[in-house]
Structures are given as C-alpha cells and as structure tokens.
PDB file of N, CA and C in Angstrom:
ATOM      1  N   UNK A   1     -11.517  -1.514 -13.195  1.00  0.00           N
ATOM      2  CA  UNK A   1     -10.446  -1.153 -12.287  1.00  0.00           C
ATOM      3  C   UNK A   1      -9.598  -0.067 -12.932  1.00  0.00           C
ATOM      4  N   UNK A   2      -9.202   0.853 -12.113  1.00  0.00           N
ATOM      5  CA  UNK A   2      -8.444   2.049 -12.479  1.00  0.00           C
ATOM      6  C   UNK A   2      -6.835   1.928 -12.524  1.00  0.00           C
ATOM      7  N   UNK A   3      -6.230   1.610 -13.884  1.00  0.00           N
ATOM      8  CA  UNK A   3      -4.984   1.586 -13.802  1.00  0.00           C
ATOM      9  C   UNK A   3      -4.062   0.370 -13.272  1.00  0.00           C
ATOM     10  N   UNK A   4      -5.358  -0.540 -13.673  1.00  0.00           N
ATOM     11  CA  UNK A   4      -4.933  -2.121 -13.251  1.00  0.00           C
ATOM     12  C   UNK A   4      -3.881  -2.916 -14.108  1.00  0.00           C
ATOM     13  N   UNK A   5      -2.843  -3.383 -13.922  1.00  0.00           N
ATOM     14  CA  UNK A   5      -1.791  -3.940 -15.065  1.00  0.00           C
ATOM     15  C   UNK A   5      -2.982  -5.315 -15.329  1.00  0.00           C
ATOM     16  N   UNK A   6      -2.856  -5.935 -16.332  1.00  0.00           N
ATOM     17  CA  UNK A   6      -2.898  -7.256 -16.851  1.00  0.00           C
ATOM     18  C   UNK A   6      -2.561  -7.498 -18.123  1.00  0.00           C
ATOM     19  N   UNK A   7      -2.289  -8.693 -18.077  1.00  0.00           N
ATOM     20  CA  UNK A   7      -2.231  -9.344 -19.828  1.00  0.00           C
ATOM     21  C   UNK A   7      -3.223  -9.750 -20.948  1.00  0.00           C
ATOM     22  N   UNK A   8      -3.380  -9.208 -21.718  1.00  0.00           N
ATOM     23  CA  UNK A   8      -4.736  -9.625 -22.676  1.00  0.00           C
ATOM     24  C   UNK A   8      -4.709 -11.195 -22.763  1.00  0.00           C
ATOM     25  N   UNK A   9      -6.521 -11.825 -22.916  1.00  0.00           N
ATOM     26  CA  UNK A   9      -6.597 -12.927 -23.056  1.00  0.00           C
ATOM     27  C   UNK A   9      -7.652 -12.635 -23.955  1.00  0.00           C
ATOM     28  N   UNK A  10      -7.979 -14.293 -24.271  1.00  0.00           N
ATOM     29  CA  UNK A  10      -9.228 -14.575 -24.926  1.00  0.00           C
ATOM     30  C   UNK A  10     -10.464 -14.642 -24.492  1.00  0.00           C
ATOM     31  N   UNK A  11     -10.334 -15.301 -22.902  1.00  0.00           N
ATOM     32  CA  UNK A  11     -11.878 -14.701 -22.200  1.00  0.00           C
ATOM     33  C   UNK A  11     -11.442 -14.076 -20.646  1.00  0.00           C
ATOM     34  N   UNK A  12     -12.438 -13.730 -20.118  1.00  0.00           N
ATOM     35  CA  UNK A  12     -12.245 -12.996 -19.035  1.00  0.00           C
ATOM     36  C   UNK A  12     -11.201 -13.886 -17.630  1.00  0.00           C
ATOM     37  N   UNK A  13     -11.440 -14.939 -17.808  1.00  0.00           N
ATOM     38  CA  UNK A  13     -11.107 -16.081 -17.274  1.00  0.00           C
ATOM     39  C   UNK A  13      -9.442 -16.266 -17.153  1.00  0.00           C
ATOM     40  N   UNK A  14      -9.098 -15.513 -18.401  1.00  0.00           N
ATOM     41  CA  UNK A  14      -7.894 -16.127 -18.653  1.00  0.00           C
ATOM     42  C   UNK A  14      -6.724 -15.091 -18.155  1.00  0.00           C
ATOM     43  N   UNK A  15      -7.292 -13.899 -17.914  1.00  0.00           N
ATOM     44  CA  UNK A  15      -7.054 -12.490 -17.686  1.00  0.00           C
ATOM     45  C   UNK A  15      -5.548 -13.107 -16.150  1.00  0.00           C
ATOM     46  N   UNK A  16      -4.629 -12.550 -17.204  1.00  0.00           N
ATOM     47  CA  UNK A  16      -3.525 -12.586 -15.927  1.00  0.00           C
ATOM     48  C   UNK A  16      -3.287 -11.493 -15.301  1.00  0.00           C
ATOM     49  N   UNK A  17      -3.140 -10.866 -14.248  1.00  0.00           N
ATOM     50  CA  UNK A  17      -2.724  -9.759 -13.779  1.00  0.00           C
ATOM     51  C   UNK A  17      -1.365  -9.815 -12.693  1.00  0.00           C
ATOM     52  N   UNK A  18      -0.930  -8.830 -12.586  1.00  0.00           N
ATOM     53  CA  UNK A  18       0.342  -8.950 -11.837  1.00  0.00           C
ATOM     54  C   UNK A  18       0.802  -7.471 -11.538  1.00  0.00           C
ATOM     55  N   UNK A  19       1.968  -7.239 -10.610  1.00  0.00           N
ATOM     56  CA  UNK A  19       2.283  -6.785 -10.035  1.00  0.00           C
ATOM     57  C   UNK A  19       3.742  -6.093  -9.304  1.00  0.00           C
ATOM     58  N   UNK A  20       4.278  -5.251  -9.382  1.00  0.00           N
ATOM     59  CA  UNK A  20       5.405  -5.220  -8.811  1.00  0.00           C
ATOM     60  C   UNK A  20       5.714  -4.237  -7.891  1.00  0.00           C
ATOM     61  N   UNK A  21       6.309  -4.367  -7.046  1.00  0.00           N
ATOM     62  CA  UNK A  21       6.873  -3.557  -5.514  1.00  0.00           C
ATOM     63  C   UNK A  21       8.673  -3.552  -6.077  1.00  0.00           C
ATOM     64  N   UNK A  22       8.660  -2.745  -5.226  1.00  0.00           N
ATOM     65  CA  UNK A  22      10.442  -2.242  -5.048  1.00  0.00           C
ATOM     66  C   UNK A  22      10.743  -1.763  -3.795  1.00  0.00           C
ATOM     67  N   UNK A  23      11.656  -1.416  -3.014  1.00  0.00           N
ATOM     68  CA  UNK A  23      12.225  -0.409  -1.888  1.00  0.00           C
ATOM     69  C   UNK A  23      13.424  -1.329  -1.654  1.00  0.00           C
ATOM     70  N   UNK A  24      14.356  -0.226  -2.142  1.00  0.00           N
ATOM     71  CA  UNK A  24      16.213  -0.104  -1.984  1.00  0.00           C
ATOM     72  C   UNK A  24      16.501  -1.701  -2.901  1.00  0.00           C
ATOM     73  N   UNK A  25      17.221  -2.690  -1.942  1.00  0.00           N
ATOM     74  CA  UNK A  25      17.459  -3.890  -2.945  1.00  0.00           C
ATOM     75  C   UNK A  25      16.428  -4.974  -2.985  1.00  0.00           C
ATOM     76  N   UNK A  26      15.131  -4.932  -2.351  1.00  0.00           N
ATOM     77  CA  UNK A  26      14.595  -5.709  -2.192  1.00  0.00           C
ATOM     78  C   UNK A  26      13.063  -5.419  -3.319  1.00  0.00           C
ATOM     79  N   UNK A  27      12.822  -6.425  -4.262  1.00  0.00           N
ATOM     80  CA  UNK A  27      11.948  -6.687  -5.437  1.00  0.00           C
ATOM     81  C   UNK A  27      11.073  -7.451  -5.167  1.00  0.00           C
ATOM     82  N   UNK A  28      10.003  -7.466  -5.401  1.00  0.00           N
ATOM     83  CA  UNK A  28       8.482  -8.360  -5.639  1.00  0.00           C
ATOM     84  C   UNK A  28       7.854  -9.017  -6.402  1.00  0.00           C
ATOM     85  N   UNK A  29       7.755  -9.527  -7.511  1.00  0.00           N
ATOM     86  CA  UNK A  29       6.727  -9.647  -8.854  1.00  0.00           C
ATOM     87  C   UNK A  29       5.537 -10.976  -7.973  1.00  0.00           C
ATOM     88  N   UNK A  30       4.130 -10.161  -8.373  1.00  0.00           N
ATOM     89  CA  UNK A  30       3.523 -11.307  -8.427  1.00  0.00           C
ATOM     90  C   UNK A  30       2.353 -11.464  -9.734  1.00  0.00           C
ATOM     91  N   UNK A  31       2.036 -12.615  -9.778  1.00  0.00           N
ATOM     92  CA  UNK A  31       1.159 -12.918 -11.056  1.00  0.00           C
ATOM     93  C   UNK A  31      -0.624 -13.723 -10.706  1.00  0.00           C
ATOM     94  N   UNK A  32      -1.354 -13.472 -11.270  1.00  0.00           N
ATOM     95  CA  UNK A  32      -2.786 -13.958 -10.891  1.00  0.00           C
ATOM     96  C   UNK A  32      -3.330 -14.238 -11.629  1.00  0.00           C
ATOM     97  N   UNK A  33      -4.089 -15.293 -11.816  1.00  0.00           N
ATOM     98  CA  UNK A  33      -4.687 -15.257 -13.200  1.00  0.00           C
ATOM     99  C   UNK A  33      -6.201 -15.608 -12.377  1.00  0.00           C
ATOM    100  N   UNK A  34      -6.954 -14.253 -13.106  1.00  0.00           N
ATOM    101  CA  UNK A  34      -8.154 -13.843 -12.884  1.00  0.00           C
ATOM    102  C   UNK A  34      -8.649 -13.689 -11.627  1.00  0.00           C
ATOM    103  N   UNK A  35      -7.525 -12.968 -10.352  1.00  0.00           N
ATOM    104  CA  UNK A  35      -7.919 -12.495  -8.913  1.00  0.00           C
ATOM    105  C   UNK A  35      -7.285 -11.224  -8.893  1.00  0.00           C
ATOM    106  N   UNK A  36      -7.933 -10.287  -8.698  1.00  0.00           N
ATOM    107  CA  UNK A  36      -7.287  -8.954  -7.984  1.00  0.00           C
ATOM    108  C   UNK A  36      -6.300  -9.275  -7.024  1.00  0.00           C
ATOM    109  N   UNK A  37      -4.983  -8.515  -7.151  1.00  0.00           N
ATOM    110  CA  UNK A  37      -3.706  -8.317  -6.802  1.00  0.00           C
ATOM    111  C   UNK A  37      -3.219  -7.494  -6.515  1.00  0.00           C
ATOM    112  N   UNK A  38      -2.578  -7.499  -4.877  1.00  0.00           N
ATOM    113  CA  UNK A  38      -2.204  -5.740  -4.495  1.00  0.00           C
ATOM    114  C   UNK A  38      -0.543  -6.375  -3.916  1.00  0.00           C
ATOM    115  N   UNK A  39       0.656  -5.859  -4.059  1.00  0.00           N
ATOM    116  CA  UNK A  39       1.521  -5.968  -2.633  1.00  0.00           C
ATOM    117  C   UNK A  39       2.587  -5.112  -2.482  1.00  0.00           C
ATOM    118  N   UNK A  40       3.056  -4.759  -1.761  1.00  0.00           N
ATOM    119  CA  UNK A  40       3.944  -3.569  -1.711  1.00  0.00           C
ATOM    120  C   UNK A  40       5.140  -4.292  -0.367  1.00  0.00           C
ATOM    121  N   UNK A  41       6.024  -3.735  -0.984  1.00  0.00           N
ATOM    122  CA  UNK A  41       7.340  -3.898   0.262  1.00  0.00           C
ATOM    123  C   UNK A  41       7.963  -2.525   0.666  1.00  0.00           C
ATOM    124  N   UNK A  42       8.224  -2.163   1.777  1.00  0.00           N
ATOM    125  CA  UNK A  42       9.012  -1.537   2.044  1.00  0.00           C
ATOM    126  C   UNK A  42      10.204  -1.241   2.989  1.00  0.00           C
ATOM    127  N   UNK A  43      11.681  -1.202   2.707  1.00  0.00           N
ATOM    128  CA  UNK A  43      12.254  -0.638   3.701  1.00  0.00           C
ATOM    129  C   UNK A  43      11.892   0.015   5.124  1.00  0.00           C
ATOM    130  N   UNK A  44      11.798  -0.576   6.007  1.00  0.00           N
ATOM    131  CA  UNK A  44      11.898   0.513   7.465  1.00  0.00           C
ATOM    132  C   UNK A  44      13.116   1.218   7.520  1.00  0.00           C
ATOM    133  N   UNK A  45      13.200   2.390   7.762  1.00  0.00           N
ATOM    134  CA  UNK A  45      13.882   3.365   7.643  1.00  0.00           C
ATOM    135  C   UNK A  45      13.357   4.809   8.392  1.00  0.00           C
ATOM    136  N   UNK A  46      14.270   5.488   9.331  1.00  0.00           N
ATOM    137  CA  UNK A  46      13.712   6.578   9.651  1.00  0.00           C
ATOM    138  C   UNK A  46      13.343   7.390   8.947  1.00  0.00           C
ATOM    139  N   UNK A  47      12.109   8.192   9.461  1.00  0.00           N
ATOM    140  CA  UNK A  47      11.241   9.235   8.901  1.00  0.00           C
ATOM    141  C   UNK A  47      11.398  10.428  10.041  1.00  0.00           C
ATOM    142  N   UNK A  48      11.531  11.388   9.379  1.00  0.00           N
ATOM    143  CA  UNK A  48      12.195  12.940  10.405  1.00  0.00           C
ATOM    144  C   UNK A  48      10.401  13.600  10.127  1.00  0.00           C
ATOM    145  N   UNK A  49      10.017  13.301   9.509  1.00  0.00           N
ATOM    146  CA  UNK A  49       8.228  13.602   9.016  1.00  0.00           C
ATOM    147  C   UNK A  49       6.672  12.511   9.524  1.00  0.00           C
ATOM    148  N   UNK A  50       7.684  11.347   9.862  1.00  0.00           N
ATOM    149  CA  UNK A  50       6.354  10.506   9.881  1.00  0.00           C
ATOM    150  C   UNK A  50       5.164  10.826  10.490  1.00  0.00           C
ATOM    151  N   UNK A  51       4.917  11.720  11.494  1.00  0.00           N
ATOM    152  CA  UNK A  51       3.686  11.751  11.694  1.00  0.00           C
ATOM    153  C   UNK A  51       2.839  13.122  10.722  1.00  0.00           C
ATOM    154  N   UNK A  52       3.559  13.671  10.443  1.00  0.00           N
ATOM    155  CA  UNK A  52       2.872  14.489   9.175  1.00  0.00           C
ATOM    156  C   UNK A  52       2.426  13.519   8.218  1.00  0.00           C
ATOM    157  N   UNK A  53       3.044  12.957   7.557  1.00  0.00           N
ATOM    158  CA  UNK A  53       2.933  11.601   6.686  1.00  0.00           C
ATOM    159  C   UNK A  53       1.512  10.903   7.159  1.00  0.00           C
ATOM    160  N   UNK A  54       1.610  10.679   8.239  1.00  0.00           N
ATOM    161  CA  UNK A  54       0.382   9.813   8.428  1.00  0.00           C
ATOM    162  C   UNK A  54      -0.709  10.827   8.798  1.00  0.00           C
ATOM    163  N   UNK A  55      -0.387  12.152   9.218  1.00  0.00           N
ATOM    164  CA  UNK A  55      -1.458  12.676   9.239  1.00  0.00           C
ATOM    165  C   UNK A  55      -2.551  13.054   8.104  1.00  0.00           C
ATOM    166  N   UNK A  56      -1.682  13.177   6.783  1.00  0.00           N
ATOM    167  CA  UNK A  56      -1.922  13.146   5.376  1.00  0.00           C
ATOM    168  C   UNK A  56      -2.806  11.367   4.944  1.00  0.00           C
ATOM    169  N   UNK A  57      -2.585  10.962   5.467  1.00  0.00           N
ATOM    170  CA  UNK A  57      -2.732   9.336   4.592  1.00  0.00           C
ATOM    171  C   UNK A  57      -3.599   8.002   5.642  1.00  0.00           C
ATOM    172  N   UNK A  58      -3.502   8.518   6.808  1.00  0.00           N
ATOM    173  CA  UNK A  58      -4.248   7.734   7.790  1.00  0.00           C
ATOM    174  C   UNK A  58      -5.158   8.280   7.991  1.00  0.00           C
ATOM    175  N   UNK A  59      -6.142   7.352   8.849  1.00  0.00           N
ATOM    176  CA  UNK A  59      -7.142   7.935   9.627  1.00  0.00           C
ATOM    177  C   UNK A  59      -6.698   8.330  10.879  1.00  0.00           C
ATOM    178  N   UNK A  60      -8.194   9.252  11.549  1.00  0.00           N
ATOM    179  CA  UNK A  60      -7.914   9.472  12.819  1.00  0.00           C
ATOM    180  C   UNK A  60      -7.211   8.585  14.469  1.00  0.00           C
ATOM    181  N   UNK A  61      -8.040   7.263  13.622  1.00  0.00           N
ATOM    182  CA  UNK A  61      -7.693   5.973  14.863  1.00  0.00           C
ATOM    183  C   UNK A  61      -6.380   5.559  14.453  1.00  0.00           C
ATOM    184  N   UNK A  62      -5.940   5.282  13.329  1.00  0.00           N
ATOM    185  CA  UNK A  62      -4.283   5.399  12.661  1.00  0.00           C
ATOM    186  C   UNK A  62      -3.196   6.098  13.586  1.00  0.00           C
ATOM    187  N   UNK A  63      -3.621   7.473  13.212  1.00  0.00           N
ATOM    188  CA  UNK A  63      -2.716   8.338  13.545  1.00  0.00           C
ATOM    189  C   UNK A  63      -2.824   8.031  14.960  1.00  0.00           C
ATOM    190  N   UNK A  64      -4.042   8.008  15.843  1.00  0.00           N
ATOM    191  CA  UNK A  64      -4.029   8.034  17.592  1.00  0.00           C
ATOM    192  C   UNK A  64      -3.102   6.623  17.903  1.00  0.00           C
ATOM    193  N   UNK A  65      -3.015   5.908  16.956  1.00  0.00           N
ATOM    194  CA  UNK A  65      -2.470   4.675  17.727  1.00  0.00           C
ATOM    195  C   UNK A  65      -1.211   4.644  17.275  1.00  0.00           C
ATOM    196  N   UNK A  66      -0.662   5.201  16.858  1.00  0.00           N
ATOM    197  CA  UNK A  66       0.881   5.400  16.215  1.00  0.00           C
ATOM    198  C   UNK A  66       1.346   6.436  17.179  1.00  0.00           C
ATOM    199  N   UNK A  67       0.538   7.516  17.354  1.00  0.00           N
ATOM    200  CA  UNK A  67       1.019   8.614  18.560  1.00  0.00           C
ATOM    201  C   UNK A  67       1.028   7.855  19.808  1.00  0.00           C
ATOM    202  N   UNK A  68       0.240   6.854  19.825  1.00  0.00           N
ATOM    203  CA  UNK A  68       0.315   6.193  21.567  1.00  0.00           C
ATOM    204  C   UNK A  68       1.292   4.700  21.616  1.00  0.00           C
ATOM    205  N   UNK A  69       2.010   4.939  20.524  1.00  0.00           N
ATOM    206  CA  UNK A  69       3.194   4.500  20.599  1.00  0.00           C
ATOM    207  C   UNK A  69       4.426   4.327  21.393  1.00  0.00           C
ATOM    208  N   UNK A  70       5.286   3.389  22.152  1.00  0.00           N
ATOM    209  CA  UNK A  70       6.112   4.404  22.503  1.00  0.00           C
ATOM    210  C   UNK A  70       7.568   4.329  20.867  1.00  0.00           C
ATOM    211  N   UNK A  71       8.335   5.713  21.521  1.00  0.00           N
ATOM    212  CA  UNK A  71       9.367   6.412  20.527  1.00  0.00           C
ATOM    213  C   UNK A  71       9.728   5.051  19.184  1.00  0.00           C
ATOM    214  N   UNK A  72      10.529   3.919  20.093  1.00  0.00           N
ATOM    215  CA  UNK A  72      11.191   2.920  19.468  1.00  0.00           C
ATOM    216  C   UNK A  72       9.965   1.834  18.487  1.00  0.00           C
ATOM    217  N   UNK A  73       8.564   1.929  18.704  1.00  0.00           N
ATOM    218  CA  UNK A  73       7.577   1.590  17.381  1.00  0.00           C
ATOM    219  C   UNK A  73       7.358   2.278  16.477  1.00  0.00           C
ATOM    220  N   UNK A  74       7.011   3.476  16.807  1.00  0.00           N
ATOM    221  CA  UNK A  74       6.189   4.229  15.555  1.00  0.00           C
ATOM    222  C   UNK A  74       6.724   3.675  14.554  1.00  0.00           C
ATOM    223  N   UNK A  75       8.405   3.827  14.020  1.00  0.00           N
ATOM    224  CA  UNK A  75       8.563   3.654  12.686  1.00  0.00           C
ATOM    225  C   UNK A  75       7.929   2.015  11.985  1.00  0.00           C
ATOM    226  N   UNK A  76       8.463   0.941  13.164  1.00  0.00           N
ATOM    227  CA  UNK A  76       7.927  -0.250  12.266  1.00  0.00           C
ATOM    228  C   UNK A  76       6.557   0.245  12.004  1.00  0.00           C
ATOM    229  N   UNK A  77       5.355   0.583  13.085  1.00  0.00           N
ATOM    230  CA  UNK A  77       4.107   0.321  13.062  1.00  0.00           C
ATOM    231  C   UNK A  77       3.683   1.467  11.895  1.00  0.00           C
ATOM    232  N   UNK A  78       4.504   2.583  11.298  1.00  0.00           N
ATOM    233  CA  UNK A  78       4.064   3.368  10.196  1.00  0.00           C
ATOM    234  C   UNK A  78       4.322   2.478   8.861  1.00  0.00           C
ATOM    235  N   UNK A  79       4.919   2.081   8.912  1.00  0.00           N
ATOM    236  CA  UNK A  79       5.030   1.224   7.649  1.00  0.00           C
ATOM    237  C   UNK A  79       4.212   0.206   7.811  1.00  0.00           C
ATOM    238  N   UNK A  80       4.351  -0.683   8.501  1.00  0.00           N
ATOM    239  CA  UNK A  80       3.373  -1.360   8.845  1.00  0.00           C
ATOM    240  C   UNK A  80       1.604  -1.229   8.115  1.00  0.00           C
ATOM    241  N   UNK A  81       1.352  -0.235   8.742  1.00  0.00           N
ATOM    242  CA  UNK A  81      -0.056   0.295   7.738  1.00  0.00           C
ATOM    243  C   UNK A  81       0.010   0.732   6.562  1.00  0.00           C
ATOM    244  N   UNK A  82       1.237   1.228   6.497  1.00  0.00           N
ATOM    245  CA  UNK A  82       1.735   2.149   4.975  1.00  0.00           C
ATOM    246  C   UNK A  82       1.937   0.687   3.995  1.00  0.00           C
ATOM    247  N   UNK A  83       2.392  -0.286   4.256  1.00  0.00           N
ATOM    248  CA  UNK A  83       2.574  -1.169   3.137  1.00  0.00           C
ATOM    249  C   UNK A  83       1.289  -1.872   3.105  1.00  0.00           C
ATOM    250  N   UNK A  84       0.679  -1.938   4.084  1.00  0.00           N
ATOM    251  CA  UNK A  84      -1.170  -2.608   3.668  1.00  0.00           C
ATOM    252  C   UNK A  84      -2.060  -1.760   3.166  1.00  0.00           C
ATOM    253  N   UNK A  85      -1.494  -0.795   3.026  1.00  0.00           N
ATOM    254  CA  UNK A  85      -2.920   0.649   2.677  1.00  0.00           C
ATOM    255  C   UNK A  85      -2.727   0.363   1.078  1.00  0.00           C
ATOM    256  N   UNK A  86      -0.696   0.192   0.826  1.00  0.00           N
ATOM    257  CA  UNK A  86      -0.472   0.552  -0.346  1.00  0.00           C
ATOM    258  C   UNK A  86      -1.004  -0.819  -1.027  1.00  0.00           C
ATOM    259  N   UNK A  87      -0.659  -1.621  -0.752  1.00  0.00           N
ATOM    260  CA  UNK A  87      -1.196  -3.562  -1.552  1.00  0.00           C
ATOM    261  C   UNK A  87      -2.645  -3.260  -1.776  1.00  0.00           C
ATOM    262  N   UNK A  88      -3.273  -2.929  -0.411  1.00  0.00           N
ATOM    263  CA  UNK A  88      -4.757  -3.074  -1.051  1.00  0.00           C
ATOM    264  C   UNK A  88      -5.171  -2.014  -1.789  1.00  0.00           C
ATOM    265  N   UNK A  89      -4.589  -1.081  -2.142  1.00  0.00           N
ATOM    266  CA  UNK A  89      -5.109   0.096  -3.387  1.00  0.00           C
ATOM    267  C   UNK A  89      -4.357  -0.430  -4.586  1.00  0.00           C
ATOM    268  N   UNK A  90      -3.297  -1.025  -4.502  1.00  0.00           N
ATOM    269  CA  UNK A  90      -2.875  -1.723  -6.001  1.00  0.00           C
ATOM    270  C   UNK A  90      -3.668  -2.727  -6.331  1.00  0.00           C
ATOM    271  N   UNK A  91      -4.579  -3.385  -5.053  1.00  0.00           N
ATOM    272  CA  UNK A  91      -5.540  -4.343  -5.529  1.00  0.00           C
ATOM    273  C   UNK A  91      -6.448  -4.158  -6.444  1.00  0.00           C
ATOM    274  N   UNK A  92      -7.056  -2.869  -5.963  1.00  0.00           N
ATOM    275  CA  UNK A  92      -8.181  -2.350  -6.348  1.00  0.00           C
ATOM    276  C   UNK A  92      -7.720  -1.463  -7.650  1.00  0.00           C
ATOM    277  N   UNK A  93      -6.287  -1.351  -8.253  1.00  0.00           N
ATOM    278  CA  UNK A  93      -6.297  -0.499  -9.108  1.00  0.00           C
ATOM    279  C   UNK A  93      -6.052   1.000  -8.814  1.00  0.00           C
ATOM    280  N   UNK A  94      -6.294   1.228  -7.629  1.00  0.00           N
ATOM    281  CA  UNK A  94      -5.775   2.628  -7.286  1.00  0.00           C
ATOM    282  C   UNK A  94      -4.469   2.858  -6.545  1.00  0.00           C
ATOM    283  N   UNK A  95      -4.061   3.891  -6.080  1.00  0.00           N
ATOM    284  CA  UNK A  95      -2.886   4.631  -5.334  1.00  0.00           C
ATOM    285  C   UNK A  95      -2.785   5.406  -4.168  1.00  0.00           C
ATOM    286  N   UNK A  96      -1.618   5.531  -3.821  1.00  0.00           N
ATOM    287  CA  UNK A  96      -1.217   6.661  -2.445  1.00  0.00           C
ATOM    288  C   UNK A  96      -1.427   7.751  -3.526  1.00  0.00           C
ATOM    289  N   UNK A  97      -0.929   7.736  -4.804  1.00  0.00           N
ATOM    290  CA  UNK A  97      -0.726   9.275  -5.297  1.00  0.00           C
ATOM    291  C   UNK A  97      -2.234   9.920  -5.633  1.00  0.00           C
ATOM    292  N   UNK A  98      -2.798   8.858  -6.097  1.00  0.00           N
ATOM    293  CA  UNK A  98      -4.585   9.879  -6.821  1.00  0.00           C
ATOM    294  C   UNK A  98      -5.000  10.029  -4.983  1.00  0.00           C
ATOM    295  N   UNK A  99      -4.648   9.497  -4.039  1.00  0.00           N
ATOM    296  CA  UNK A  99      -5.798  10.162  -2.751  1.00  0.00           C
ATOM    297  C   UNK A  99      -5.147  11.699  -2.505  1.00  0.00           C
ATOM    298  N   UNK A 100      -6.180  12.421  -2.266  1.00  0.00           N
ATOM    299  CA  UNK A 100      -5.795  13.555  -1.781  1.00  0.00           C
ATOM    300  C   UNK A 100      -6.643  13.873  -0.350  1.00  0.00           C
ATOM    301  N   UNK A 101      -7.347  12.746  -0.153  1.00  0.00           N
ATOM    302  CA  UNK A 101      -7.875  13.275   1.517  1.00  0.00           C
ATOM    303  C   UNK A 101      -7.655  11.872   1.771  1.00  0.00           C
ATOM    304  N   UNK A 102      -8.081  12.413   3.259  1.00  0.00           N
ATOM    305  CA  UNK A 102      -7.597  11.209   4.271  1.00  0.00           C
ATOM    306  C   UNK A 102      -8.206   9.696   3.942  1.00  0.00           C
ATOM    307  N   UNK A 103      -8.075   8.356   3.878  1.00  0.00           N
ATOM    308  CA  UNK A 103      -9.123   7.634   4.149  1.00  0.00           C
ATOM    309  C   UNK A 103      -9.256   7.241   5.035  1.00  0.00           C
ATOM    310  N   UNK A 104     -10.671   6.536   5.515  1.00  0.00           N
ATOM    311  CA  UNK A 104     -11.820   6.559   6.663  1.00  0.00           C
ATOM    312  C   UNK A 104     -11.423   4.663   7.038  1.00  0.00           C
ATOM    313  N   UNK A 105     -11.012   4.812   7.887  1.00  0.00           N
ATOM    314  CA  UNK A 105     -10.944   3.366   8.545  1.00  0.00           C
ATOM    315  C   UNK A 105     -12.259   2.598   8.127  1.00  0.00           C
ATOM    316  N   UNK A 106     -12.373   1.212   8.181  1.00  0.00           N
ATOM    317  CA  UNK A 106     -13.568   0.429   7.794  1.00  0.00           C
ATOM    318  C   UNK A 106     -14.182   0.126   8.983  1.00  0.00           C
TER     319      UNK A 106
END
C-alpha cells in the first residue's frame, strides 16, 4: 500500500493501522488492527467552483447527476461523493492529491 500509516508489529497480524480526518472543528481518529482503513469528514460549505471541482475528480455519470440536480442539492450531494472517493483512497493508501485524471466509475 502506498503511503499507508501503521504501527510496527511482530507479525503481520498484529499490524495496527489508523487514520485521521479533519474539516473546521470537527476530528476523526480511527484504529484497525490488520484491516484496511479509509474515512474522511467534511464540512458542507459553499463552493463558488464546485462543478469545476467535480469536473476534475468525478466521473462522467458523477458529474451528470450532480448537474441534474436541482440548485439547493448539489452542494450536500458534492461532498457527499467527495468524502467517499476520499475514505476509500485512504483505504487503499492513496489520495485526491497523486490523481491527476479523472476516475472511472465501477
């Protein structure tokens, strides 16, 4: 795993890993011992950019269903994906920052 936090053990077994989120006053820690671990929190808060944002970081079906929004969702429903995109790449050890193209819905 790329850039995965954990704590050294004696066998693979014992391997703790963990985790932390932030946005404004609200904090996260979580801890695992020997399961991949992703979670992210974030503030809802207006975005004067969000659909640039997601045009960068979503997929095509993403972005179409956030545009067929009406006005008063988009913001929950951008975060919304934005804090599950971000947990499951901390799962896996990766980031929003190393992608530089879009990813592909499953």
């Amino acid at each position: 795993m790329r850039g995965k936090p954990s704590l050294k053990a004696e066998s693979p077994e014992q391997i703790i890993q963990f985790n932390l989120t932030h946005s404004q006053d609200m904090v996260v820690y979580a801890f695992s011992r020997n399961r991949r671990l992703g979670i992210d929190v974030e503030q809802i808060r207006q975005l004067s950019n969000l659909e640039r944002i997601a045009e960068q970081y979503f997929s095509p079906l993403e972005i179409s269903y956030i545009r067929g929004l009406p006005e008063d969702e988009k913001t929950r429903a951008f975060f919304t994906l934005w804090t599950c995109k971000e947990a499951c790449l901390k799962a896996t050890g990766d980031g929003l920052a190393t992608r530089s193209t879009r990813w592909k819905s499953p």
